[in-house]
C-alpha atoms as a PDB file:
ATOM      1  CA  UNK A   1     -29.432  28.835 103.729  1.00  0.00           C
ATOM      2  CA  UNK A   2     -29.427  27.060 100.636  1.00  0.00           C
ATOM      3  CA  UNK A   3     -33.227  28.034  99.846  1.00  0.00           C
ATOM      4  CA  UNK A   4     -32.448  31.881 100.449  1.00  0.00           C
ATOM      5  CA  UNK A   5     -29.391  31.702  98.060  1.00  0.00           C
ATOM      6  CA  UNK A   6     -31.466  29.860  95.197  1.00  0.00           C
ATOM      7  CA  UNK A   7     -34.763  32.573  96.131  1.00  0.00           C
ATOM      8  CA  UNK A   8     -31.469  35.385  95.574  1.00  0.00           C
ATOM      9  CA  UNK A   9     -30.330  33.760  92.564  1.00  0.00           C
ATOM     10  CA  UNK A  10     -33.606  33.310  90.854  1.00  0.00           C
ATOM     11  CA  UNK A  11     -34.631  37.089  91.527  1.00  0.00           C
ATOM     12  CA  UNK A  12     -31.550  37.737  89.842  1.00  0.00           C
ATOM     13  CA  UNK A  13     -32.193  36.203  86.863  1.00  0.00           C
ATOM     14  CA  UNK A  14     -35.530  37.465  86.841  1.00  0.00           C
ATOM     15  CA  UNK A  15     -34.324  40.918  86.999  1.00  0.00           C
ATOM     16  CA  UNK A  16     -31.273  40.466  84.369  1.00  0.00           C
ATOM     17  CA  UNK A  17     -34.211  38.523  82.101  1.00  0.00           C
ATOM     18  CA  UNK A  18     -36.400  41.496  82.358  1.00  0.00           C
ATOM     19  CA  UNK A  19     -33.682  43.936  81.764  1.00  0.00           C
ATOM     20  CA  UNK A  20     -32.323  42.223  78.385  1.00  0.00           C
ATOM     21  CA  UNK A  21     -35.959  42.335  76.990  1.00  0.00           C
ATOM     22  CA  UNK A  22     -36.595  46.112  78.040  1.00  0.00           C
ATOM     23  CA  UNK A  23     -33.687  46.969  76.332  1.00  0.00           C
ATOM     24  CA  UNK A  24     -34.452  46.675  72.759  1.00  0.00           C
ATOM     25  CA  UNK A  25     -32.089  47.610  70.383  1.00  0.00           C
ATOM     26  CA  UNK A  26     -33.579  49.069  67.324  1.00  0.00           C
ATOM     27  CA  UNK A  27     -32.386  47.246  63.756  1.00  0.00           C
ATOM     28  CA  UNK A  28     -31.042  50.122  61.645  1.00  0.00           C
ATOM     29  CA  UNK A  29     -31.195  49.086  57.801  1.00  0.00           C
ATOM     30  CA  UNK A  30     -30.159  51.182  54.737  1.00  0.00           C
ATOM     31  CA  UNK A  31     -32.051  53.377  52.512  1.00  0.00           C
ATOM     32  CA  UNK A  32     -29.524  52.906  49.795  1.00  0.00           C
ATOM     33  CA  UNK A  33     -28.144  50.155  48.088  1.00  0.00           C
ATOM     34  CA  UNK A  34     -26.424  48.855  45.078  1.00  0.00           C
ATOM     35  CA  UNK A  35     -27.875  48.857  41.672  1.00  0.00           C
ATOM     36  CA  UNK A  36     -24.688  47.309  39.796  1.00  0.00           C
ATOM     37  CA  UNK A  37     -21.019  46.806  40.742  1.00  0.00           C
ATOM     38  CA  UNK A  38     -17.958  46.453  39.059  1.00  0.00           C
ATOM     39  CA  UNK A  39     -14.025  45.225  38.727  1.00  0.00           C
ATOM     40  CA  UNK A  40     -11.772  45.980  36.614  1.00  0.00           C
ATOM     41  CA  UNK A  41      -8.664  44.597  36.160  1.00  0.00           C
ATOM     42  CA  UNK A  42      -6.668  47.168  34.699  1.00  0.00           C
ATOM     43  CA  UNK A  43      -3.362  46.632  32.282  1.00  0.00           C
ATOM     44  CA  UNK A  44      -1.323  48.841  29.944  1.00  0.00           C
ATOM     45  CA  UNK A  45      -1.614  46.015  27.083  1.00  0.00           C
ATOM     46  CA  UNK A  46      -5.281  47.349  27.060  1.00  0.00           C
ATOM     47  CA  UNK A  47      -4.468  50.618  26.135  1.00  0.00           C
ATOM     48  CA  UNK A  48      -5.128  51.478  22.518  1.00  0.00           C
ATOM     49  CA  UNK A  49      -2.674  51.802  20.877  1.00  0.00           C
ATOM     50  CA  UNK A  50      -0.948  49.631  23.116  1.00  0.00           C
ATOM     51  CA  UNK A  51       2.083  50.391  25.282  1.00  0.00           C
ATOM     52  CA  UNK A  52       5.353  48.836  25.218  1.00  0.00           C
ATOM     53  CA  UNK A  53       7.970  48.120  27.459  1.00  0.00           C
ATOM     54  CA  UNK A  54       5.382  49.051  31.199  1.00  0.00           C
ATOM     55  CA  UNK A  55       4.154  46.405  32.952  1.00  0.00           C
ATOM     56  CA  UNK A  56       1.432  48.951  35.107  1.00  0.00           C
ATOM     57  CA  UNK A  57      -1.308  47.345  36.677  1.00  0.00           C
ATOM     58  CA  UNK A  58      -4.357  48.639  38.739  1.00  0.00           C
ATOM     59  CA  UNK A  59      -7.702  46.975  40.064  1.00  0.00           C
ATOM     60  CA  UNK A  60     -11.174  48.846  40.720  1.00  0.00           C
ATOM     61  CA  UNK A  61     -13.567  48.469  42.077  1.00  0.00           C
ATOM     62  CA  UNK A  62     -17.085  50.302  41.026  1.00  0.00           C
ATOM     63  CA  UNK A  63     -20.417  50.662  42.903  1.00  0.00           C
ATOM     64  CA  UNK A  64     -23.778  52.254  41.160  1.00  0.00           C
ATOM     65  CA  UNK A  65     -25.956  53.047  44.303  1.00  0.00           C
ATOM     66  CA  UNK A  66     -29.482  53.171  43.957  1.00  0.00           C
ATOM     67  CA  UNK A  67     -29.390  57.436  44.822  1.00  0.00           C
ATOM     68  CA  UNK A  68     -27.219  57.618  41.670  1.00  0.00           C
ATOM     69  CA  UNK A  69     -23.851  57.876  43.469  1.00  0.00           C
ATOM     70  CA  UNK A  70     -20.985  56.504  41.895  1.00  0.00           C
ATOM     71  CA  UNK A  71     -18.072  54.503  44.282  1.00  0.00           C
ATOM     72  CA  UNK A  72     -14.702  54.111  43.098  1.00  0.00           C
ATOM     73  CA  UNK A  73     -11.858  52.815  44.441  1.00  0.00           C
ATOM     74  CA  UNK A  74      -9.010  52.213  42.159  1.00  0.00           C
ATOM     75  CA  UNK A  75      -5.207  50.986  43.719  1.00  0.00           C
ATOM     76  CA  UNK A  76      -1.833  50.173  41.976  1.00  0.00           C
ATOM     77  CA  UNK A  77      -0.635  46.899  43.028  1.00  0.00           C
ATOM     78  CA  UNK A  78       3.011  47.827  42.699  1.00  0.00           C
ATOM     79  CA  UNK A  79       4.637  51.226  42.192  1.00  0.00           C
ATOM     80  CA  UNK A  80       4.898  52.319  38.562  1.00  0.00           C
ATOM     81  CA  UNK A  81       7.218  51.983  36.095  1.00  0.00           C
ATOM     82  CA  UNK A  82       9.880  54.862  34.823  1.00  0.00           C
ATOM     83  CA  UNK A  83       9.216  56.648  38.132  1.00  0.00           C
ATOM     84  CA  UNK A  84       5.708  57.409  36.388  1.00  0.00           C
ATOM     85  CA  UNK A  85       2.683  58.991  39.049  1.00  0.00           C
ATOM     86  CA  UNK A  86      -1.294  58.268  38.353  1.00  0.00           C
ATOM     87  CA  UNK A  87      -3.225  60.616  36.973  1.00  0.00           C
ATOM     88  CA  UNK A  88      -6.855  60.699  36.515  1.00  0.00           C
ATOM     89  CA  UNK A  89      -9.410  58.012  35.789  1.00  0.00           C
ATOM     90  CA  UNK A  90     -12.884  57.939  33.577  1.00  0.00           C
ATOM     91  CA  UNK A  91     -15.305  55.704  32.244  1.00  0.00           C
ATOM     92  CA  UNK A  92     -15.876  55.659  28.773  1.00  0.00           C
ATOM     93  CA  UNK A  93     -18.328  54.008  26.338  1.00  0.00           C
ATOM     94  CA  UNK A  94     -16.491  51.495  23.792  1.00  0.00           C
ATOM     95  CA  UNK A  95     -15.691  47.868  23.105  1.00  0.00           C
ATOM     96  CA  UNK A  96     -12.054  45.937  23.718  1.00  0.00           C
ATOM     97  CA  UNK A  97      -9.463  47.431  21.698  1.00  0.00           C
ATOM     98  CA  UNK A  98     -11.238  50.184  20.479  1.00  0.00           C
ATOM     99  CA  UNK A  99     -10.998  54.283  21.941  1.00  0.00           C
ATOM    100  CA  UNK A 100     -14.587  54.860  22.753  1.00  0.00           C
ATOM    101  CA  UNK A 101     -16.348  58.412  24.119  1.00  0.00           C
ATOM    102  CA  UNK A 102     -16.318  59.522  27.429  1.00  0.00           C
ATOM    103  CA  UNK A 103     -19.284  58.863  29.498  1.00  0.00           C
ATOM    104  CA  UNK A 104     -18.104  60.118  33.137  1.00  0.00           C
ATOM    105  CA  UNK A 105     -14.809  61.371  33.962  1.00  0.00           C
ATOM    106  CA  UNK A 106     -13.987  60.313  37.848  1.00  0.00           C
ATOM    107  CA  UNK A 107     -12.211  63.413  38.806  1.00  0.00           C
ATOM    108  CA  UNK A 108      -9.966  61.683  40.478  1.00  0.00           C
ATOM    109  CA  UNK A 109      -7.692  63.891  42.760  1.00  0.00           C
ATOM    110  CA  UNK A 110      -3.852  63.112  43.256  1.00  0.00           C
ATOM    111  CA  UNK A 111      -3.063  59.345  44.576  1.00  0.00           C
ATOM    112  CA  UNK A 112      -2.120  58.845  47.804  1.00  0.00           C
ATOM    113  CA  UNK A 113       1.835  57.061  48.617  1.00  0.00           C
ATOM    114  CA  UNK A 114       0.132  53.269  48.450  1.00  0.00           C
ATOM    115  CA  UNK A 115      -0.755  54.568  44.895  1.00  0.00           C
ATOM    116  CA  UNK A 116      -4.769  54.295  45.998  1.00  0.00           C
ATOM    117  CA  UNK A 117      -8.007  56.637  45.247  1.00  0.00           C
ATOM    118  CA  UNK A 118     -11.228  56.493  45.831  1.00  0.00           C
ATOM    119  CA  UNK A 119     -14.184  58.878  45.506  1.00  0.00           C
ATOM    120  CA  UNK A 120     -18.031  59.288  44.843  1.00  0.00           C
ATOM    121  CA  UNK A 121     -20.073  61.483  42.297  1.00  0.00           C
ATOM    122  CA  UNK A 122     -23.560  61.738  42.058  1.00  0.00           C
ATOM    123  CA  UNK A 123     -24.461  61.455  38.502  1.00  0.00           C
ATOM    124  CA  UNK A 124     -27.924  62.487  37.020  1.00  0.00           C
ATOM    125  CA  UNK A 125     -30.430  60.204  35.782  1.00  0.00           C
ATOM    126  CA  UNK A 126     -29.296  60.097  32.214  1.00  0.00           C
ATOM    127  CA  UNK A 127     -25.858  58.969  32.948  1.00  0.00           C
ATOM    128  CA  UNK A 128     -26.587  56.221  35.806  1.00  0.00           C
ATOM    129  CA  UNK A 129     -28.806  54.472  33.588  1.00  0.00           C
ATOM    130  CA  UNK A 130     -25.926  54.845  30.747  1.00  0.00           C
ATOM    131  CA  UNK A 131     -23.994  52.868  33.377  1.00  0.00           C
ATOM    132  CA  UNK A 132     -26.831  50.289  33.350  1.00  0.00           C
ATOM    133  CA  UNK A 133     -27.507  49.992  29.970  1.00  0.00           C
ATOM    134  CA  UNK A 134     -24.277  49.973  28.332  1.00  0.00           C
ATOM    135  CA  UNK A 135     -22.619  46.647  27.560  1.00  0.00           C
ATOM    136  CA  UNK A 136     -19.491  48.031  26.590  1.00  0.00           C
ATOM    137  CA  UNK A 137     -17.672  50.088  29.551  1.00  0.00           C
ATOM    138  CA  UNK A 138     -13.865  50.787  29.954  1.00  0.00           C
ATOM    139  CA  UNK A 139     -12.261  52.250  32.669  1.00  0.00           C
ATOM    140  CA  UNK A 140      -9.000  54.513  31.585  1.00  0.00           C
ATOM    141  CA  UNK A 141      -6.438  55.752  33.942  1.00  0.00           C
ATOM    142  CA  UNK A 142      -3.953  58.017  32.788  1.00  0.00           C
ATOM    143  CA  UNK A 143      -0.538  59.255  34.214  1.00  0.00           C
ATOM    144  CA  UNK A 144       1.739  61.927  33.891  1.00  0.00           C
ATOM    145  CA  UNK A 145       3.941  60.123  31.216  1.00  0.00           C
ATOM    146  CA  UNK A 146       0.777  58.694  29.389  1.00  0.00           C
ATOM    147  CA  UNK A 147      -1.641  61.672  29.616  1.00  0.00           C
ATOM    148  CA  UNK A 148      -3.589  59.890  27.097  1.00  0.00           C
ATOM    149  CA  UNK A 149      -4.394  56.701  29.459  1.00  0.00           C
ATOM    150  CA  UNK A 150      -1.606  54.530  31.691  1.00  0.00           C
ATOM    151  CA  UNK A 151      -3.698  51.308  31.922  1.00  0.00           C
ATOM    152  CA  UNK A 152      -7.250  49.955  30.953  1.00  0.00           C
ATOM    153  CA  UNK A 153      -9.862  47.623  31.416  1.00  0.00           C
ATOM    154  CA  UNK A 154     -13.235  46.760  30.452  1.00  0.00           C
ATOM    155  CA  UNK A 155     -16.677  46.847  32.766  1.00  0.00           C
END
């Protein structure tokens, strides 16, 4: 009795063996990937000139993909002051405490209630490899009491 069991038991695991390796699973991988990422930290004291009396602050995050799409995700971390509401974000060419020129504006649509956005452009081959190239990149949000730019912060 004990033979058949084992002779049972030992087809079965010859069976289940042969099964697992029959059943392949292919490895999906990627065709894109990241060419250059980014966070910001963004504050109003980077604004220019400066703002006084807000204490806003955002974070970003940025992703360059290798088909020239650009990934943003940008979030409040607390609601803002003055009863104030996000407005739109861009990336613009210029050094710490200096107004620079725009390079890409996000077009950014309305935030949603946890004060977040995200998004993705595609962006031609002149501007991604602006984004590459460029040493000194800002990241300006504005809002609907500061339409010229809420909070700030450097690439």
């Amino acid at each position: 009795m004990q033979k058949r069991i084992l002779k049972h038991f030992a087809s079965f695991l010859l069976v289940l063996l042969v099964f697992l390796v029959s059943c392949k699973k292919e490895l999906k991988t990627s065709d894109v990937y990241i060419k250059k990422q980014w966070r910001a930290d963004l504050s109003v004291s980077a604004i220019v000139p400066q703002i006084t009396g807000r204490t806003d602050h955002a974070v970003a995050s940025i992703y360059l993909m290798d088909n020239n799409e650009l990934h943003y995700y940008i979030y409040f971390d607390k609601p803002l002051n003055n009863g104030d509401t996000p407005g739109k974000g861009s990336i613009n060419i210029g050094a710490a405490g200096t107004n620079g020129t725009l390079l890409i504006n996000l077009e950014t649509s309305a935030f949603n209630e946890k004060l977040e956005n995200n998004g993705k452009i595609s962006l031609n081959t002149e501007t991604a490899n602006a984004l590459l190239n460029q040493s000194n990149l800002y990241l300006n949000v504005t809002s609907s009491q500061q339409p010229a730019g809420l909070v700030r912060g450097q690439l």
